[in-house]
Protein backbone atom coordinates (compact mmCIF):
# COMPACT_ATOMS: atom_id res chain seq x y z
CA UNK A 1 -17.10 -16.91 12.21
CA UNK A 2 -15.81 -18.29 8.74
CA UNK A 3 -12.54 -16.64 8.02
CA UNK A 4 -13.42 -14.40 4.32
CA UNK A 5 -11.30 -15.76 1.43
CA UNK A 6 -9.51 -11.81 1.12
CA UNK A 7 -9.37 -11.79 5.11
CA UNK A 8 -6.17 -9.13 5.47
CA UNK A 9 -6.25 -7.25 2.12
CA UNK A 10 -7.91 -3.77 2.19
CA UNK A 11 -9.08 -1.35 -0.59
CA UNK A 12 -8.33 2.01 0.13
CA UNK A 13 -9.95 4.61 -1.95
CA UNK A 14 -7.74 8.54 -2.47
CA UNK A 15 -9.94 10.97 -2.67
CA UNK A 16 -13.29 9.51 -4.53
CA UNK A 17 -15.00 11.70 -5.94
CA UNK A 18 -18.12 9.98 -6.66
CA UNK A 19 -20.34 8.31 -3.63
CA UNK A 20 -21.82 6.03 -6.38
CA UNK A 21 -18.41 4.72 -7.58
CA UNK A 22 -17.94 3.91 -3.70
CA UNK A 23 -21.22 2.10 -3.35
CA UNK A 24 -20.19 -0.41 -6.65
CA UNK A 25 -16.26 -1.13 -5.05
CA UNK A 26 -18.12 -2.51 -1.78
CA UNK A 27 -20.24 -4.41 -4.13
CA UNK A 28 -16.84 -5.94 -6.20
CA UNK A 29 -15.55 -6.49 -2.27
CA UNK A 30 -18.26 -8.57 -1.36
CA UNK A 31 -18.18 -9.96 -4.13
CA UNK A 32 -14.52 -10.91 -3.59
CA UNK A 33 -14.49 -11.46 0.05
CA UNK A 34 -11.97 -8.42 1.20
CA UNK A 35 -14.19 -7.29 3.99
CA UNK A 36 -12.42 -3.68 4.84
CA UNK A 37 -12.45 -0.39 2.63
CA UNK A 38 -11.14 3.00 3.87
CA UNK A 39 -11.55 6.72 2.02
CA UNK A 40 -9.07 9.35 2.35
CA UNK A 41 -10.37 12.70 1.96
CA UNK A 42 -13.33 11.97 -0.11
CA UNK A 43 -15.00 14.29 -2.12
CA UNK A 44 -18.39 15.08 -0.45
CA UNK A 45 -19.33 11.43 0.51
CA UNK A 46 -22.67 10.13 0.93
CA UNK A 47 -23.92 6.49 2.14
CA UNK A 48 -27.17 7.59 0.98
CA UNK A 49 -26.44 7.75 -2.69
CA UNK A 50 -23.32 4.37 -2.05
CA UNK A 51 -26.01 2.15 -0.80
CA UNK A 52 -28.10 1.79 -3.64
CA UNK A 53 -24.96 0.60 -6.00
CA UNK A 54 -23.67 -1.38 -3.15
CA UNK A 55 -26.82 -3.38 -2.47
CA UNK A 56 -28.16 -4.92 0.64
CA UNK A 57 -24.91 -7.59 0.07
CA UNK A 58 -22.17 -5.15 0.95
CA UNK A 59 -24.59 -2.38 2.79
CA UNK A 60 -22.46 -3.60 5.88
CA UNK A 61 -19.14 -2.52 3.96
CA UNK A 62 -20.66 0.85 3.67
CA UNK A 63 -21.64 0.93 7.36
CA UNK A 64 -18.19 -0.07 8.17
CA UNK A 65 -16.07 1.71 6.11
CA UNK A 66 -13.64 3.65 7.80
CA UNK A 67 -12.59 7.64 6.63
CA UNK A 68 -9.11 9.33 7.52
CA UNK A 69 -7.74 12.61 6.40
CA UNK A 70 -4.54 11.62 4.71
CA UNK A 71 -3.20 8.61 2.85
CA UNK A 72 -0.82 8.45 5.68
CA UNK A 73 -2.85 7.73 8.35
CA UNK A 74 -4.69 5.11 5.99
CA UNK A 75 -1.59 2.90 5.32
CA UNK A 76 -0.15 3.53 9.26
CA UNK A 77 -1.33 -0.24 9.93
CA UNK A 78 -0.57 -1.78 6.86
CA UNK A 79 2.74 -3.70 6.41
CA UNK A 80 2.92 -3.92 2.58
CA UNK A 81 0.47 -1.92 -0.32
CA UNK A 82 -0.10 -1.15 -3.58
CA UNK A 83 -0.72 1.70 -5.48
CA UNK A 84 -2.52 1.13 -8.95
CA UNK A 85 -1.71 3.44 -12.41
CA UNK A 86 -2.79 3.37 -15.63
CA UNK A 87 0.28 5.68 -16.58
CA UNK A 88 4.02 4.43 -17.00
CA UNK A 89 7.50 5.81 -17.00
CA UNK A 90 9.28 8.36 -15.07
CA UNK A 91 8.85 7.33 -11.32
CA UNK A 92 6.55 4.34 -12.50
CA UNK A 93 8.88 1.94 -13.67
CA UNK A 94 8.88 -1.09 -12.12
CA UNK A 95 5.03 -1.87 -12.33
CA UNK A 96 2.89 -5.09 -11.97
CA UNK A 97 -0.02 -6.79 -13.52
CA UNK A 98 -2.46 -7.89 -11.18
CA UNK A 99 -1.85 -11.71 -12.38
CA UNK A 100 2.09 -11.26 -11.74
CA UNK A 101 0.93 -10.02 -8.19
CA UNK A 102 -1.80 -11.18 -6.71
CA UNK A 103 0.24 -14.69 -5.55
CA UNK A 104 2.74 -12.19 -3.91
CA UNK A 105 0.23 -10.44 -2.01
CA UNK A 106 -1.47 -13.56 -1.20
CA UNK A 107 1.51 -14.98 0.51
CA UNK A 108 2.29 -11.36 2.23
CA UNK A 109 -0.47 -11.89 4.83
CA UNK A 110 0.73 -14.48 6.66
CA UNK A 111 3.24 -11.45 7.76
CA UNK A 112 0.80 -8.13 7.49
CA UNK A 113 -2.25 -6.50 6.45
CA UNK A 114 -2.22 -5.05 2.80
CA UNK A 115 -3.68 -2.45 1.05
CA UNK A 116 -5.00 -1.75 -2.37
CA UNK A 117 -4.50 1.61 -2.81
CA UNK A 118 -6.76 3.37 -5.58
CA UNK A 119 -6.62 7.26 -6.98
CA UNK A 120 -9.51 9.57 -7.80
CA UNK A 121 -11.05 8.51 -10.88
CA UNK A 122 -10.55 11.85 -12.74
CA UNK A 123 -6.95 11.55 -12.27
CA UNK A 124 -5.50 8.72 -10.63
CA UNK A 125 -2.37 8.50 -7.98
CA UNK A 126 -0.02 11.10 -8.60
CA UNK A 127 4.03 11.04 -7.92
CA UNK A 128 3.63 11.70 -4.53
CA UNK A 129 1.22 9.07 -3.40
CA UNK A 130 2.48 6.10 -5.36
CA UNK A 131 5.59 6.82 -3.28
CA UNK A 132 4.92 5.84 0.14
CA UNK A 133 2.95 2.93 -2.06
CA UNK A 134 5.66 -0.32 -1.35
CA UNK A 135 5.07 -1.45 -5.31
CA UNK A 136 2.51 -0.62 -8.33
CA UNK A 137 0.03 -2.61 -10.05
CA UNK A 138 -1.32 -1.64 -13.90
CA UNK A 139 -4.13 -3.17 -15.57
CA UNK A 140 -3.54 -3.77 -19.70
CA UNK A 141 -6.00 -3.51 -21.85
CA UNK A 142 -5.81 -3.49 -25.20
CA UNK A 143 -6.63 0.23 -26.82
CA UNK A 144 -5.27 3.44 -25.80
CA UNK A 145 -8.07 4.45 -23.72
CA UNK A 146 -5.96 2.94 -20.83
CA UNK A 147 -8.23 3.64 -18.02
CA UNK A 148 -10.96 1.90 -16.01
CA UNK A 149 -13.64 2.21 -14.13
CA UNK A 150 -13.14 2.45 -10.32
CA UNK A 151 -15.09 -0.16 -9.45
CA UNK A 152 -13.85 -2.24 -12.84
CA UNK A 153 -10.05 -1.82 -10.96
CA UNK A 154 -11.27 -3.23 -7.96
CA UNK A 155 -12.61 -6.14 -9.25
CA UNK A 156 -10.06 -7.04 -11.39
CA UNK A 157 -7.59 -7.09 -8.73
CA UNK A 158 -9.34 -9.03 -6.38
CA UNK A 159 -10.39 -11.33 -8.51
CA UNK A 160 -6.41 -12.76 -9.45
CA UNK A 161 -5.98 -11.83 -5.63
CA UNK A 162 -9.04 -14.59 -4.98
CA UNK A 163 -7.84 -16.99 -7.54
CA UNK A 164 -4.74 -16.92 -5.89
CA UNK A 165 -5.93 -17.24 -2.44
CA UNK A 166 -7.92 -20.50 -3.87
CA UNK A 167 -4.35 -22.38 -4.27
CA UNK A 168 -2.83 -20.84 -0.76
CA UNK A 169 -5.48 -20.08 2.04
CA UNK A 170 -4.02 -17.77 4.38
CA UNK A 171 -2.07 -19.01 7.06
CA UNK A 172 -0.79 -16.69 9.68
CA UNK A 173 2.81 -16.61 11.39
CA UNK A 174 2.57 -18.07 14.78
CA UNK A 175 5.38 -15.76 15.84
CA UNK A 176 4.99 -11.92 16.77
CA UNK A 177 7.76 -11.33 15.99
CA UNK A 178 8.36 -12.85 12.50
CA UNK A 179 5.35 -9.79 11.45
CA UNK A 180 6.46 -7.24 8.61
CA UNK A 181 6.97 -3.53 9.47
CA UNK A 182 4.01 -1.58 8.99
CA UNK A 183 3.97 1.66 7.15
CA UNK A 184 4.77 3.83 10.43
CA UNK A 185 8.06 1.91 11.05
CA UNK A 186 9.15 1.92 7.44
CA UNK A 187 8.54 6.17 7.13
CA UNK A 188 10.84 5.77 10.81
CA UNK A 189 13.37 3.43 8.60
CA UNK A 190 13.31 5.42 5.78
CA UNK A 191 14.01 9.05 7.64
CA UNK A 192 17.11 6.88 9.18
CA UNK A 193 18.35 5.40 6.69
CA UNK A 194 18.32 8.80 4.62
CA UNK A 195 20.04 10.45 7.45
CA UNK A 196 22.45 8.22 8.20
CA UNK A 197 23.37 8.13 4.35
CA UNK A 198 23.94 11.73 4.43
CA UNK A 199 26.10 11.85 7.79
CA UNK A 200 28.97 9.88 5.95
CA UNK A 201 28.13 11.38 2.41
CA UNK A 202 26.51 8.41 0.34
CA UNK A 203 23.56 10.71 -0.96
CA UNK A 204 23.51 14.36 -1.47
CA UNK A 205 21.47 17.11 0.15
CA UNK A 206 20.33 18.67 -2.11
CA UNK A 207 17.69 16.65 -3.68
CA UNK A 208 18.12 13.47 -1.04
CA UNK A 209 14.71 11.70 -1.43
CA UNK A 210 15.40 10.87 -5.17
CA UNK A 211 18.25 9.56 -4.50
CA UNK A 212 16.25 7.43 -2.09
CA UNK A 213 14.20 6.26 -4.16
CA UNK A 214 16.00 2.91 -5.25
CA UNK A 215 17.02 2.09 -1.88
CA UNK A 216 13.52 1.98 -0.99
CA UNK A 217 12.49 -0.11 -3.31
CA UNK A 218 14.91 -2.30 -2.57
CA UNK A 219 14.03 -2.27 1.15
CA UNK A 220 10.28 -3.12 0.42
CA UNK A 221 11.34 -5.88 -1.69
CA UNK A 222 13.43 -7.49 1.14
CA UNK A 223 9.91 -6.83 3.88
CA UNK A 224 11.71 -6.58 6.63
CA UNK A 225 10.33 -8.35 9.91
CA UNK A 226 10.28 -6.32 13.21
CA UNK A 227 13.49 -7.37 14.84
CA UNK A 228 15.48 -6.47 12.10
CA UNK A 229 14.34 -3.23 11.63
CA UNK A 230 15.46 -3.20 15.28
CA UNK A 231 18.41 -4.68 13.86
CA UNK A 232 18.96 -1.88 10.98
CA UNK A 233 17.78 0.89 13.23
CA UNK A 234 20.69 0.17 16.28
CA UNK A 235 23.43 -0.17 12.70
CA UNK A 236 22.15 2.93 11.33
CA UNK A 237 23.02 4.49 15.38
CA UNK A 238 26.60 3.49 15.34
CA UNK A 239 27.69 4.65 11.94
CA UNK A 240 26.35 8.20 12.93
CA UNK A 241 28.40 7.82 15.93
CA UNK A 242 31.14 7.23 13.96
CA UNK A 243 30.60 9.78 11.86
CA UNK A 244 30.36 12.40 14.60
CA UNK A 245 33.29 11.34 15.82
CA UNK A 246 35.33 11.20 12.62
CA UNK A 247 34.14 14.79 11.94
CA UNK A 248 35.15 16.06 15.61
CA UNK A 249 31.81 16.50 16.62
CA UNK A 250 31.62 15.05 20.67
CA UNK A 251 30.04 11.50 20.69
């Protein structure tokens, strides 16, 4: 079976509220050659009314598509993604265009599955989901009316992710255990780090997961492989111990 040019980049759609909308992002997939969409929480979805926009070319993206509950459980297998925003500032800082990207992401394979990660289209991702997102992508464009079309979005990042993949076809690590952590194992990294930080005082409690903010972006910009999260997890053990024990608490 021929290997599709996108093969381990996924779209995932937050909350859709149009079935249409749905039916023309498996058409710009197909298009592209990403062959995998999921929907979190959609809003009243129905093939019925996808299929038509989605045509007979990517009717088996519609039959395939998969649908979880949270945005959680939709990244769980993913070892990098990226959330998309048409707004800036605040938490949104350090943001990409998809041309800056798409060569990143490209190259990121070889070590994981990625995601695309898209918001409703009334609204868009909001603080809390671009969070657990590893980095964000915007799209320019050239008035003030800053926002696109879902399907528009979706095509215009896989298209630089395409041209990209023209210049470096995917080839995958022939060792397990070079793989990136997947979203499961960083949320487990995360929690650690954050409570480790706070046993010996580094970071505040009271408002701990802004203050964590930087150090996770730092963390998904070093992608760490599977043996040393093993490695970070067994550090992040022994300076707690020491910090029981430096507080009098038994070991």
């Amino acid at each position: 079976m021929t290997q599709l040019p996108l093969h381990g980049i996924a779209v995932i759609l937050f909350r859709p509220k149009y079935s249409e909308n749905v039916g023309s992002v498996a058409r710009a997939c197909a298009n592209m050659g990403c062959g995998q969409i999921l929907l979190v929480d959609p809003w009243d979805f129905d093939a019925q009314r996808a299929l038509p926009l989605a045509t007979h070319h990517a009717q088996h993206l519609i039959d395939n598509l998969r649908i979880v509950p949270t945005l959680a459980e939709a990244l769980a297998p993913f070892a990098f993604s990226y959330g998309t925003t048409a707004r800036l500032g605040g938490w949104r800082k350090v943001v990409h265009t998809p041309r800056e990207v798409a060569p990143h992401i490209i190259a990121q394979r070889a070590y994981g599955d990625v995601a695309l990660v898209f918001g409703p289209e009334d609204r868009g991702l909001t603080n809390t989901e671009i969070e657990v997102c590893n980095a964000l992508i915007t799209i320019p464009t050239s008035t003030e009316l800053t926002s696109l079309n879902l399907a528009q979005a979706v095509l215009l990042i896989l298209y630089e992710c395409f041209l990209a993949a023209q210049e470096k076809p995917l080839r995958l690590s022939r060792y397990p255990k070079d793989r990136a952590i997947n979203h499961d194992e960083q949320a487990i990294l995360f929690a650690t780090l954050r409570d480790t930080l706070l046993a010996i005082d580094y970071i505040k409690p009271n408002n701990p997961e802004y203050f964590m903010l930087s150090i996770k972006r730092f963390i998904h910009r070093l992608a760490p492989r599977r043996h040393e999260f093993n490695q970070i997890m067994g550090l992040c053990r022994q300076i707690r111990r020491l910090a029981r024990l430096a507080h009098g608490q038994p070991d």
